[in-house]
Protein backbone atom coordinates (compact mmCIF):
# COMPACT_ATOMS: atom_id res chain seq x y z
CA UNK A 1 0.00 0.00 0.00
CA UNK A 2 1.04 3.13 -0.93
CA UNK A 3 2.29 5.18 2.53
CA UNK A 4 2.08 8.80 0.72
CA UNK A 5 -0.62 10.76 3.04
CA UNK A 6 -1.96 14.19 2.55
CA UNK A 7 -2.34 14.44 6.01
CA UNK A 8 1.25 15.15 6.76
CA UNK A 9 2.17 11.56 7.14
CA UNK A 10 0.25 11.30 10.88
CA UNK A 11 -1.75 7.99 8.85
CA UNK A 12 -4.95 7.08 11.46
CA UNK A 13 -3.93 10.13 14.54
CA UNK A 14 -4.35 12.99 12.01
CA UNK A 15 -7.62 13.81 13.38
CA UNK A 16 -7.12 12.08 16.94
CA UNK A 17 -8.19 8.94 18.28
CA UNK A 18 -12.37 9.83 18.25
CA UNK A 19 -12.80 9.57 14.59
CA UNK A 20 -10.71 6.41 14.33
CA UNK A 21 -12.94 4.84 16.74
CA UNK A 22 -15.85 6.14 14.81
CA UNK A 23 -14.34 4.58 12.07
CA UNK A 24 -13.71 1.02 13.65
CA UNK A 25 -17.51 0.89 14.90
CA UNK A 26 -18.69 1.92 11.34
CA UNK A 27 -16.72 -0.96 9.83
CA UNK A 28 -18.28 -3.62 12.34
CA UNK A 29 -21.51 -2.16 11.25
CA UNK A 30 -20.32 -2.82 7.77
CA UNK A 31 -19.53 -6.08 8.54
CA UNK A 32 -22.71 -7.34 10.13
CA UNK A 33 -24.62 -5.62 7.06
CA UNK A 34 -22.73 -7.02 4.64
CA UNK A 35 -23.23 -10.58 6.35
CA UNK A 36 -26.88 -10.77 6.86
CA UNK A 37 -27.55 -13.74 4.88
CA UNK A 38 -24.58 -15.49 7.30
CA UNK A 39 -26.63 -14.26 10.16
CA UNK A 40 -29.78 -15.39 8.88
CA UNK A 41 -28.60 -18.80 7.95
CA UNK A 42 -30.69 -21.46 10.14
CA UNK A 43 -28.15 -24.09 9.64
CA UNK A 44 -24.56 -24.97 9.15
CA UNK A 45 -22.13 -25.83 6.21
CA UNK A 46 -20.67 -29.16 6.71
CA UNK A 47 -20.16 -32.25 9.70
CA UNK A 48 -17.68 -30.29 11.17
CA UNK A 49 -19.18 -28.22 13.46
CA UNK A 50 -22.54 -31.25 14.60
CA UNK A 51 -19.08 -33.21 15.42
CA UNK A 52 -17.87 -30.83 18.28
CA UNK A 53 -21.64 -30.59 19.57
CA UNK A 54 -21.65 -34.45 19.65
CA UNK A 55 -18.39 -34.16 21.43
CA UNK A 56 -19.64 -32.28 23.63
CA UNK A 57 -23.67 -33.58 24.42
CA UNK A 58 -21.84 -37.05 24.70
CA UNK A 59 -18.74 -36.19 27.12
CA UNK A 60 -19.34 -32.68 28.42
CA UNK A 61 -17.42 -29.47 27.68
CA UNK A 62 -15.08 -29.75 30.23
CA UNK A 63 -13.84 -33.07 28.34
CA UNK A 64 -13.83 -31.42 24.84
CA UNK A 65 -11.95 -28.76 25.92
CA UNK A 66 -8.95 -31.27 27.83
CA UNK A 67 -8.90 -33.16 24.59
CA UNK A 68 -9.30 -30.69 22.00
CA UNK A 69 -7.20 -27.92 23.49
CA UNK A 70 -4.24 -30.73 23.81
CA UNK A 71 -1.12 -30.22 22.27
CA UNK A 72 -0.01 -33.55 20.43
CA UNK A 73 1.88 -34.77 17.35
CA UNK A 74 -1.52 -36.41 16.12
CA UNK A 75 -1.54 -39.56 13.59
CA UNK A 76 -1.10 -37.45 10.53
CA UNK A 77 -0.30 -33.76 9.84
CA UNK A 78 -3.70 -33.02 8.79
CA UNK A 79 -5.06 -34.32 11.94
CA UNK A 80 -5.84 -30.60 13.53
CA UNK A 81 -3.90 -29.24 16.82
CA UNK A 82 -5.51 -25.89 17.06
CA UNK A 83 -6.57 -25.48 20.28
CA UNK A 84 -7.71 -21.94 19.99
CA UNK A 85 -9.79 -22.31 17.73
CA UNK A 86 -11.17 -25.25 18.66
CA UNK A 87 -11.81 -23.95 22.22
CA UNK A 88 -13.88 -21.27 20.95
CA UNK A 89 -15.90 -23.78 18.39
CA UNK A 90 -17.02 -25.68 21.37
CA UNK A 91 -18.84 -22.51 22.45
CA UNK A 92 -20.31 -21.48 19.12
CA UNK A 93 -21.76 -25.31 18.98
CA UNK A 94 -23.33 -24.87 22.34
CA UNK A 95 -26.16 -22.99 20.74
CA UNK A 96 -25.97 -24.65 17.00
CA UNK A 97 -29.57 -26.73 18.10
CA UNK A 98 -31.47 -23.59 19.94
CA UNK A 99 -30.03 -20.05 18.09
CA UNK A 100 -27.95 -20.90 15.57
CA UNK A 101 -27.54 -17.01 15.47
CA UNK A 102 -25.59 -17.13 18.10
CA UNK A 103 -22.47 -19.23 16.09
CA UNK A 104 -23.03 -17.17 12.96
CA UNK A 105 -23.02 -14.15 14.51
CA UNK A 106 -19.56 -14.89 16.52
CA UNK A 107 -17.91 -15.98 12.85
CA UNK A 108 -19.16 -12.68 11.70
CA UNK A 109 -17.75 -10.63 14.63
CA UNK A 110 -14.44 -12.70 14.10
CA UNK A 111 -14.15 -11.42 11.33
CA UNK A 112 -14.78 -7.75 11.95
CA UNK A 113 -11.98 -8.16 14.55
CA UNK A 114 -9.24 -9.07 11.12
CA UNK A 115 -11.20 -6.11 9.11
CA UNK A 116 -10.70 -3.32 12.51
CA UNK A 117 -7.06 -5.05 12.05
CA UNK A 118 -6.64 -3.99 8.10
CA UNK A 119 -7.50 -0.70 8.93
CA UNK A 120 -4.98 -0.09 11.80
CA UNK A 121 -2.35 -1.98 9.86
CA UNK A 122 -3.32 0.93 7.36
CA UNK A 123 -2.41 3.33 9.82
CA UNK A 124 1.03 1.69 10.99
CA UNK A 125 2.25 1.39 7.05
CA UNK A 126 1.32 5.06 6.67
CA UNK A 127 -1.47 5.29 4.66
CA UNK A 128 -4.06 8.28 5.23
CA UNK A 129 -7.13 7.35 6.61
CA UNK A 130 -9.51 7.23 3.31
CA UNK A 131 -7.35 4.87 2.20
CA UNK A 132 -7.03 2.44 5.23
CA UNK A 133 -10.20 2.68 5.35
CA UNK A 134 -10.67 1.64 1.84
CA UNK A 135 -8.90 -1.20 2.21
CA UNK A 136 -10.71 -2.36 5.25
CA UNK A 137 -13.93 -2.16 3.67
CA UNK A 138 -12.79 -4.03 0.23
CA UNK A 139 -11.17 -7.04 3.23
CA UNK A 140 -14.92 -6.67 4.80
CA UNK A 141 -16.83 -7.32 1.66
CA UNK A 142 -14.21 -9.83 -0.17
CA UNK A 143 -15.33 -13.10 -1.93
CA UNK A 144 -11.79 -14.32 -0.54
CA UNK A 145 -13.50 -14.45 2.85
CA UNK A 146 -16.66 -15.26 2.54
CA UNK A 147 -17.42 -19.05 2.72
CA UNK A 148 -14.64 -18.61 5.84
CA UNK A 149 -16.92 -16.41 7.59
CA UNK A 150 -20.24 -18.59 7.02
CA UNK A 151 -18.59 -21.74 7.99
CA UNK A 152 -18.13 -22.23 11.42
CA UNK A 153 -15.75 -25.21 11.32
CA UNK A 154 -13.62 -22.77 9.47
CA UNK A 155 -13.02 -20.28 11.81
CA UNK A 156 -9.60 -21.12 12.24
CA UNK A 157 -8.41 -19.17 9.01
CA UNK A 158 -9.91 -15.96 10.87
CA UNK A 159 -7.89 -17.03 13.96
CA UNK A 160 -4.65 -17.43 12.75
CA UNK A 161 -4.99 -14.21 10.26
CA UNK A 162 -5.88 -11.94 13.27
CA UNK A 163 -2.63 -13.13 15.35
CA UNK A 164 -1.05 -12.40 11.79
CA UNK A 165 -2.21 -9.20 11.06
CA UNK A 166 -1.42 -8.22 14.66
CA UNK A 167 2.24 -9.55 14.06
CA UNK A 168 2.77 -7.14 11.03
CA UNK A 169 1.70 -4.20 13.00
CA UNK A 170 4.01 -4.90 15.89
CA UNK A 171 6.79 -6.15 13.25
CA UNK A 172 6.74 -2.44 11.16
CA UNK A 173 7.52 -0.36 13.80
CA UNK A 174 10.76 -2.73 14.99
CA UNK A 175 12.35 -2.89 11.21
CA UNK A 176 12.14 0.89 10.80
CA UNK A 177 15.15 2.79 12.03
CA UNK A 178 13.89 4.33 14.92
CA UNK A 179 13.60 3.73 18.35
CA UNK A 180 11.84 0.49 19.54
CA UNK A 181 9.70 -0.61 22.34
CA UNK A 182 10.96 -3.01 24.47
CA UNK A 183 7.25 -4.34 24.33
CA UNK A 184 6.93 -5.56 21.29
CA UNK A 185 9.28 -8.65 21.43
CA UNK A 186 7.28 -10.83 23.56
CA UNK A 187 4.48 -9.36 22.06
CA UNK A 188 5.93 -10.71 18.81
CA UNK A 189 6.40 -13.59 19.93
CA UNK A 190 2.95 -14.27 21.69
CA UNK A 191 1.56 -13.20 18.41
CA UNK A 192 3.19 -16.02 16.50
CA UNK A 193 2.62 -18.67 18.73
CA UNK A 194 -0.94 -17.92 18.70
CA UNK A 195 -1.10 -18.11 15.10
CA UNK A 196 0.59 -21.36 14.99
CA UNK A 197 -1.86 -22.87 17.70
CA UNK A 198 -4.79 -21.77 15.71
CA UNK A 199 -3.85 -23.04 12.23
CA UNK A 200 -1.41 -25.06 10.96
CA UNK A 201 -0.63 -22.82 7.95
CA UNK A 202 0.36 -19.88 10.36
CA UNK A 203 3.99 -21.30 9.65
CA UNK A 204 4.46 -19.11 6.95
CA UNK A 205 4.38 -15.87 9.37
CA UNK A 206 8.32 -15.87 8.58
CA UNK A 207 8.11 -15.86 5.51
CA UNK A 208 5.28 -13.20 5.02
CA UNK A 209 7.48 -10.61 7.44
CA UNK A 210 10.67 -11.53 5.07
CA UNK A 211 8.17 -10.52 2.11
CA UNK A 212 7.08 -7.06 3.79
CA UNK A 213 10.33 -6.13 4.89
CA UNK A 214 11.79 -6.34 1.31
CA UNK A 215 8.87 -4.65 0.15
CA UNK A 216 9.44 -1.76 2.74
CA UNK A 217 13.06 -1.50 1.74
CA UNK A 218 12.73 -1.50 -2.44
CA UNK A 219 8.89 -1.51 -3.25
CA UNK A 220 8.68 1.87 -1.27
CA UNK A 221 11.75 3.03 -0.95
CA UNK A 222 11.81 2.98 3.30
CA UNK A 223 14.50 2.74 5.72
CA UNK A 224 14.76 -1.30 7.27
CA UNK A 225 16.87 -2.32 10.08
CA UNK A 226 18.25 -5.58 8.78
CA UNK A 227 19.19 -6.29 11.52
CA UNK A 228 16.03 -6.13 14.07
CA UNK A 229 14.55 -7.59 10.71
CA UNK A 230 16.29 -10.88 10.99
CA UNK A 231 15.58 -11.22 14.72
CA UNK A 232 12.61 -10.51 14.55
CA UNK A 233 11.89 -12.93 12.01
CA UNK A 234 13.72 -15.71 14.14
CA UNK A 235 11.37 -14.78 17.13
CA UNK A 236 8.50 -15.28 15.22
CA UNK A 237 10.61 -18.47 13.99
CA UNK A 238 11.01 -20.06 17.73
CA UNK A 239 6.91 -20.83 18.22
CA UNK A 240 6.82 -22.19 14.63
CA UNK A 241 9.81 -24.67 15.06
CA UNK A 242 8.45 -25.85 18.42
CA UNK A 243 5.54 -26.57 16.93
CA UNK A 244 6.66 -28.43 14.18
CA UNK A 245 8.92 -30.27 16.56
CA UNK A 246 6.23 -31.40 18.05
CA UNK A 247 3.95 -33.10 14.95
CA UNK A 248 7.15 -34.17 13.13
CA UNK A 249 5.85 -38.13 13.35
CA UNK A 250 2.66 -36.47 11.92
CA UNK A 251 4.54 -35.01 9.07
CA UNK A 252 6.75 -37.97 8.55
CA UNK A 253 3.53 -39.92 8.75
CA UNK A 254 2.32 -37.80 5.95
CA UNK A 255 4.97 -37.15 3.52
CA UNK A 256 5.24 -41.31 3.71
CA UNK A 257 1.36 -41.36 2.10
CA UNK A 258 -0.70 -41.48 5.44
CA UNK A 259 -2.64 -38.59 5.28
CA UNK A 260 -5.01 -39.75 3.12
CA UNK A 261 -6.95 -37.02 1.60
CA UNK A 262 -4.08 -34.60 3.10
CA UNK A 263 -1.24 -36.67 1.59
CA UNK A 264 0.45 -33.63 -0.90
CA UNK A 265 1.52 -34.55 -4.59
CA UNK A 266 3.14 -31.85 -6.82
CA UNK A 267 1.25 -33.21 -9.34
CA UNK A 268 -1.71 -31.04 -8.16
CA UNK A 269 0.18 -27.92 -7.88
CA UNK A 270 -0.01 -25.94 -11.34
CA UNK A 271 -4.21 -26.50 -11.48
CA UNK A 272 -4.55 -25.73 -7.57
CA UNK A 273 -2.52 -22.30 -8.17
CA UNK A 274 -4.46 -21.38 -11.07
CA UNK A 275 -7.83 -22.23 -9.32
CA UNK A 276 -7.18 -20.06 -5.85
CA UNK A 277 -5.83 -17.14 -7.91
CA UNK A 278 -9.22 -17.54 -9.92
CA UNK A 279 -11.70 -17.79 -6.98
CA UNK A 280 -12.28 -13.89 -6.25
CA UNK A 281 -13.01 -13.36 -9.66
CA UNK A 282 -14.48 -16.59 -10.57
CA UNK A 283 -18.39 -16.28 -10.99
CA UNK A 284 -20.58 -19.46 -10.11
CA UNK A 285 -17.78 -20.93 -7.38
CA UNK A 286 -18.55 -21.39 -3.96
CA UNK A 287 -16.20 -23.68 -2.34
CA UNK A 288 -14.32 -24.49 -5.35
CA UNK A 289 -14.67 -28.24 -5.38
CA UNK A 290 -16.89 -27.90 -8.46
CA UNK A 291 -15.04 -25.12 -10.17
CA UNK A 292 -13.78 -27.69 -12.80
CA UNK A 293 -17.30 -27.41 -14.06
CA UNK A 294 -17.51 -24.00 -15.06
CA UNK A 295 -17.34 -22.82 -18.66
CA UNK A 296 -13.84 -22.16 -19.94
CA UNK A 297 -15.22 -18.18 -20.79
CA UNK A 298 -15.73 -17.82 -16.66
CA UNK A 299 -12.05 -19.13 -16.06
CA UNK A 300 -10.65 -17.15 -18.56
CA UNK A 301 -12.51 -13.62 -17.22
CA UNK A 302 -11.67 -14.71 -13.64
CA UNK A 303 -7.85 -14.80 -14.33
CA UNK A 304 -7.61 -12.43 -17.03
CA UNK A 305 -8.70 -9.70 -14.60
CA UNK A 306 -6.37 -10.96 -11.97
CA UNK A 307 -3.29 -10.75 -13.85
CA UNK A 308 -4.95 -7.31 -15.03
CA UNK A 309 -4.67 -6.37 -10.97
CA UNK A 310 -1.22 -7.56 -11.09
CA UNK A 311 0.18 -5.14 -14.33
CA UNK A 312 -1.92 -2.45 -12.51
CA UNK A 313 0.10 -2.62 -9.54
CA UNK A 314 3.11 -3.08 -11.42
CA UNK A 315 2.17 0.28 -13.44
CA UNK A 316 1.38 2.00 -10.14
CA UNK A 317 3.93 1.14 -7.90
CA UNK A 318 6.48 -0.88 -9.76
CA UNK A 319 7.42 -4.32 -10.27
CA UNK A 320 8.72 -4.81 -6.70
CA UNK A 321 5.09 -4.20 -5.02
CA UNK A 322 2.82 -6.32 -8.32
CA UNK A 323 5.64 -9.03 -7.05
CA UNK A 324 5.41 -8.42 -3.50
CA UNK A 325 1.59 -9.12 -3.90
CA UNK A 326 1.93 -12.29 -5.61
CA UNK A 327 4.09 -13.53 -2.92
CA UNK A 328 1.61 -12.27 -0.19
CA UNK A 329 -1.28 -13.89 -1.69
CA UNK A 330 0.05 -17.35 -2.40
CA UNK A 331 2.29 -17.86 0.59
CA UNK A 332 -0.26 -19.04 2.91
CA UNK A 333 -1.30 -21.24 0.22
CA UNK A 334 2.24 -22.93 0.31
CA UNK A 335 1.38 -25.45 3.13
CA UNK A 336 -1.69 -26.43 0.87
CA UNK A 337 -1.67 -25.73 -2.57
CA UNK A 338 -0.05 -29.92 -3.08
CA UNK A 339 -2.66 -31.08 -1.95
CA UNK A 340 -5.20 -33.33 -3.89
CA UNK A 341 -8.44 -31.03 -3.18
CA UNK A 342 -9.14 -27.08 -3.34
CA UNK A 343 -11.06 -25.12 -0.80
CA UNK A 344 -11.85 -21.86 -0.76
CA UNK A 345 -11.74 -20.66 3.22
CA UNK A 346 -7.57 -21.42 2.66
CA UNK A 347 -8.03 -17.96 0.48
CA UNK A 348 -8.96 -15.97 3.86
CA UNK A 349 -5.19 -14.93 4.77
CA UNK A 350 -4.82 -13.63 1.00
CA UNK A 351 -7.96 -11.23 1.68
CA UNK A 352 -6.06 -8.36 3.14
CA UNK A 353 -2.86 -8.75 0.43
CA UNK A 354 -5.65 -8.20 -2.22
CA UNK A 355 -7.44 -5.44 0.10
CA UNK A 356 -4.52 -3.44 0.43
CA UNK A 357 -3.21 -4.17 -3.27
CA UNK A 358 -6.50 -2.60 -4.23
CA UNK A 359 -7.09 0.61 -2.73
CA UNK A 360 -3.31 1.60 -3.56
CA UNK A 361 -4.22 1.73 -7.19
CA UNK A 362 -6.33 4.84 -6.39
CA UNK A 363 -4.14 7.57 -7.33
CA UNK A 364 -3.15 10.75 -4.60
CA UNK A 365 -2.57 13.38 -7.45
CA UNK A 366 -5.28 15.34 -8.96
CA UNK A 367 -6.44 13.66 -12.35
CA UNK A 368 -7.92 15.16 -15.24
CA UNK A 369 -11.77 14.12 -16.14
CA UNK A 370 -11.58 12.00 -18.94
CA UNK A 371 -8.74 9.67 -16.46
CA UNK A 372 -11.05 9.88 -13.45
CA UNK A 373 -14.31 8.77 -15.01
CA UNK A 374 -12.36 5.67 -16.82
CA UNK A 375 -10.53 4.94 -12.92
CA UNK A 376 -14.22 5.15 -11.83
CA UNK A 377 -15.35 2.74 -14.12
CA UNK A 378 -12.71 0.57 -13.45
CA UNK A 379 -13.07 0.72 -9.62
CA UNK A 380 -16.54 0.68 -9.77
CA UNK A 381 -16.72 -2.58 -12.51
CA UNK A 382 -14.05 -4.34 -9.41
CA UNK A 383 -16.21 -3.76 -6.51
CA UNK A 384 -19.26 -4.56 -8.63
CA UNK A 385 -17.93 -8.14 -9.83
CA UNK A 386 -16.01 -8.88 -6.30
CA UNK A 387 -19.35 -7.66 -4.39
CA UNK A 388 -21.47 -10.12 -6.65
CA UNK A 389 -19.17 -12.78 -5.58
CA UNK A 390 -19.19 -12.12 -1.95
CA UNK A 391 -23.34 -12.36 -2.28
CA UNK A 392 -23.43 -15.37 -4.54
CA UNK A 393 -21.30 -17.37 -1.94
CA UNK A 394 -23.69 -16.18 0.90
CA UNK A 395 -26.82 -17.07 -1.67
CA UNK A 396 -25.11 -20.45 -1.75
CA UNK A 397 -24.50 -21.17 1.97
CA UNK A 398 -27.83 -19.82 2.89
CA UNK A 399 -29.41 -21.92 0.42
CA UNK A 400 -27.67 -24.92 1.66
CA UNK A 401 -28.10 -24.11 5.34
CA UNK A 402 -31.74 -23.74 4.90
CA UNK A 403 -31.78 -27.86 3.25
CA UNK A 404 -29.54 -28.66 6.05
CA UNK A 405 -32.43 -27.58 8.90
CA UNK A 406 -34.95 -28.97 7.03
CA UNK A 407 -33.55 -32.12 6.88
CA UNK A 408 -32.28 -32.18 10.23
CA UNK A 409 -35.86 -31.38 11.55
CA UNK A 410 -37.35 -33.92 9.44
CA UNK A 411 -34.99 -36.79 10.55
CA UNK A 412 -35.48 -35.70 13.91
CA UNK A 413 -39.47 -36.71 13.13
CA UNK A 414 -38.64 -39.16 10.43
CA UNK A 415 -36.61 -40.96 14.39
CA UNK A 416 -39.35 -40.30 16.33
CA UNK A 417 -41.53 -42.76 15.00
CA UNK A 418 -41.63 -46.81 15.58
CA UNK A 419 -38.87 -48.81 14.91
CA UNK A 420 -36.59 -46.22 13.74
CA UNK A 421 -34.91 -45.27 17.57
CA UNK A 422 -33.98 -48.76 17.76
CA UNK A 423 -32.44 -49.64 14.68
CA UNK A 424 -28.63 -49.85 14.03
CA UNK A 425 -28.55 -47.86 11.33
CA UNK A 426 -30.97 -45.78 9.17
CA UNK A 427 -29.90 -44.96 5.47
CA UNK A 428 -31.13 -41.84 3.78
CA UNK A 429 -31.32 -42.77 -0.16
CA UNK A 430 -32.03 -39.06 -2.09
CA UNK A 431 -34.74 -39.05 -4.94
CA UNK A 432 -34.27 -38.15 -8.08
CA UNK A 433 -33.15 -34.57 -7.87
CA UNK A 434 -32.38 -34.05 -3.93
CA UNK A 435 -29.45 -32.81 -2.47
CA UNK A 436 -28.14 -35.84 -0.43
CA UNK A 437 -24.74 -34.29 -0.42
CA UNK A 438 -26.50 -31.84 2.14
CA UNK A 439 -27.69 -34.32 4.33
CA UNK A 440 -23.82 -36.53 4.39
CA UNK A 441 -22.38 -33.09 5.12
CA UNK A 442 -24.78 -33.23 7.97
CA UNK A 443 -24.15 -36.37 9.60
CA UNK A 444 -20.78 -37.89 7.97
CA UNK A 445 -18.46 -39.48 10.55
CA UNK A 446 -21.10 -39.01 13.65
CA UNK A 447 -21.19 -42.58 15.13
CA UNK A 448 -24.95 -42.10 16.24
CA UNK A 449 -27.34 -39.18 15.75
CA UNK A 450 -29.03 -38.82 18.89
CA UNK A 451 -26.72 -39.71 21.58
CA UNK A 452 -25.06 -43.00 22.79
CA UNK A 453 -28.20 -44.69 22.15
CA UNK A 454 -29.24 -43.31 18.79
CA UNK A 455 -28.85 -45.04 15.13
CA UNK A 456 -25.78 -44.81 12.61
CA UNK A 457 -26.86 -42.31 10.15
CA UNK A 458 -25.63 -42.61 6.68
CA UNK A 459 -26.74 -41.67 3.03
CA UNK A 460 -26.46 -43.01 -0.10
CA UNK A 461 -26.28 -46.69 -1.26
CA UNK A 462 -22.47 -46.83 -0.75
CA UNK A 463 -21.96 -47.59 2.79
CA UNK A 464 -22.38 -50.92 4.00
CA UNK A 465 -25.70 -52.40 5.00
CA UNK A 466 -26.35 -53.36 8.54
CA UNK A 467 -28.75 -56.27 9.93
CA UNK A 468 -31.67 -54.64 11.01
CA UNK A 469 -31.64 -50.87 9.08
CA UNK A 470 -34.49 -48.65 8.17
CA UNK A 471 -34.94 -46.80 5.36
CA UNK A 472 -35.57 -42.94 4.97
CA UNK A 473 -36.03 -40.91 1.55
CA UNK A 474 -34.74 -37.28 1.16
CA UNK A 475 -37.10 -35.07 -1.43
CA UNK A 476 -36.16 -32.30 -3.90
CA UNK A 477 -37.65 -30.32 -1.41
CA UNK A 478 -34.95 -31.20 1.31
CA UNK A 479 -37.68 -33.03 3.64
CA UNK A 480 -36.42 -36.35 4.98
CA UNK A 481 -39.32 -38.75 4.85
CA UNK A 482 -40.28 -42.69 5.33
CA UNK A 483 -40.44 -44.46 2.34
């Protein structure tokens, strides 16, 4: 982002501290606006989350929290150690059954915590206010976020960004030339071991600081300490290495083939790449795993105008920055991109690179009418196609979480009626034209619905049949009924 400020280079305190807060509490109001399909949504996005509430209604809270806030090697690396996040999962799915409001709305605020965080981070590069605030906004609304925020079981990618973001702020201020606080050390390095204990992919904290300090030094031209930059690089380091220290059988486990689904080939790198650097721009793709079925013309729009973002920032600020923003955007993709599946909510840490990248094209000088009415257009036409995006994956989830409480209230009847309590196992087979994969999300890997003493759930005709099983059939209309 550009650090030039017309406001005599004071960034966020040119106007003291009241308007910034004013500005912070209008962007949480932004965010919950933006989100009210999220908030609306009466169910949930995938197994995830009804796991941790069967966790908990089988063994208590107290017992999820010992087990799930443990810090272990695991039997494979993508076997999640994230206590953090975790812990604060276990809370949302206390009211997933009764107000699922409740767990929306806390993935929402989440995430207004990471947008408040853009706009300070705005602040500590330099940047005036309009255009912190600029980039803020274009983080709140971004399609990069979006199916993060409305999935609860992903709430970990907001974690880890937020200890992130907060580690760039506190790392700025060290690297410049200037005197430091003593403070910001251990802050540092509380910052990065937070990341690392919400998300795995937090391990590429060191590199991301590496990228911003060369970017300080000969994107814009600023004074860096090498120095202070190195160490405080390696404090952010220490967490990271302990942590990996720790789950090195898991990785051995998994670079030997046993992670299953999580087992990386680079076979799958090239097409993963050009699929996340698609997804903001890629109309009709929620969660990417059916992005292969788009028509070639929405692939080619979708990374025609983000190489288009790239030149511009290459035009506007030089090579150094359009490169600098590649490397932001992809680098918390490194721990994934190998792997043999896409998802979008990995995208989340890449939504303030792009946030930032964007409001620094808007130009400081005074332009002449014909070049601001074709910037307009241009901004305008961004915010447009990126704004459509953010909606159509809300659409999506909405539409999807609606299905998912009908069928879960239907079952719930469908259960209460002879014969079914008791069975083993009860199989949901989809008509012609329903969306079982709605209802496997919903109970997939729960050993029994309904406590210790309710039936196996499964759908489909794939899983094997058990002595004893009823029947149930899932409608078009998302209604689970007997046959």
């Amino acid at each position: 982002m550009s650090t030039e400020s017309p406001e005599g280079g004071r960034g966020l305190r040119a106007s003291g501290a009241g308007p910034a807060w004013r500005d912070m509490m209008l962007l949480l109001g932004v965010v919950l606006v933006a989100h009210l399909l999220v908030l609306a949504n009466p169910g949930f996005f995938n197994h995830d989350e009804w796991q941790r509430l069967d966790e908990i209604e089988r063994y208590g809270f107290r017992d999820y929290a010992s087990r799930y806030g443990a810090l272990q090697a695991g039997p494979d690396f993508g076997f999640p150690v994230r206590p953090l996040g975790f812990l604060q999962q276990g809370v949302s799915a206390l009211f997933m059954k009764t107000v699922p409001l409740v767990p929306h709305l806390i993935d929402v605020l989440i995430h207004g915590i990471a947008v408040v965080q853009v706009f300070l981070l705005g602040g500590v590069f330099g940047a005036p206010r309009k255009r912190a605030m600029a980039a803020a906004l274009l983080f709140a609304l971004s399609p990069l976020t979006t199916l993060s925020v409305g999935w609860v079981g992903a709430s970990f990618d907001r974690w880890y960004v937020i200890f992130v973001l907060a580690a760039v702020a506190l790392f700025i201020p060290l690297v410049r030339r200037s005197p430091s606080e003593a403070w910001r050390w251990p802050a540092l390095l509380a910052c990065s071991a937070a990341a690392i204990l919400s998300k795995e992919t937090a391990m590429a904290l060191p590199g991301l600081l590496l990228v911003v300090a060369v970017w300080m030094r000969w994107g814009i031209g600023q004074a860096v300490d090498v120095r202070r930059a190195a160490f405080a690089i390696a404090v952010c380091t220490l967490p990271i290495v302990a942590y990996l220290l720790l789950r090195w059988p898991a990785i051995l486990a998994t670079l030997g083939g046993a992670g299953g689904p999580y087992s990386p080939s680079m076979s799958f790198l090239f097409t993963n790449v050009l699929t996340y650097a698609a997804q903001p721009f890629l109309i009709g793709a929620t969660d990417l795993q059916g992005a292969r079925f788009l028509p070639d013309m929405a692939w080619g729009f979708a990374l025609a105008a983000h190489l288009a973002l790239v030149i511009a920032l290459a035009v506007r600020h030089g090579w150094a920055t359009s490169l600098a923003y590649v490397a932001g955007y992809l680098l918390f993709l490194f721990p994934v991109v190998a792997l043999p599946f896409v998802a979008a909510h990995y995208l989340y840490a890449a939504g303030p690179v792009m946030a930032f990248a964007l409001a620094s094209l808007w130009p400081t000088r005074p332009m002449s009418g014909p070049q601001k009415r074709m910037l307009g257009i241009v901004a305008a036409a961004t915010v447009l196609v990126l704004g459509v995006r953010n909606l159509e994956i809300q659409a999506d989830l909405y539409r999807q979480g609606r299905c998912q409480a009908l069928v879960v209230a239907t079952v719930d009847a469908a259960l209460a009626g002879p014969g079914f309590r008791e069975a083993p196992q009860v199989r949901i087979l989809g008509d012609a034209g329903a969306p079982d994969y709605i209802a496997n999300r919903t109970f997939f890997g729960r050993p029994a619905y309904a406590g210790v003493a309710g039936p196996r759930l499964v759908v489909g005709p794939a899983a094997a049949e058990v002595a004893g099983e009823r029947i149930l059939r899932m409608r078009p209309d998302c209604l689970v009924v007997p046959p």
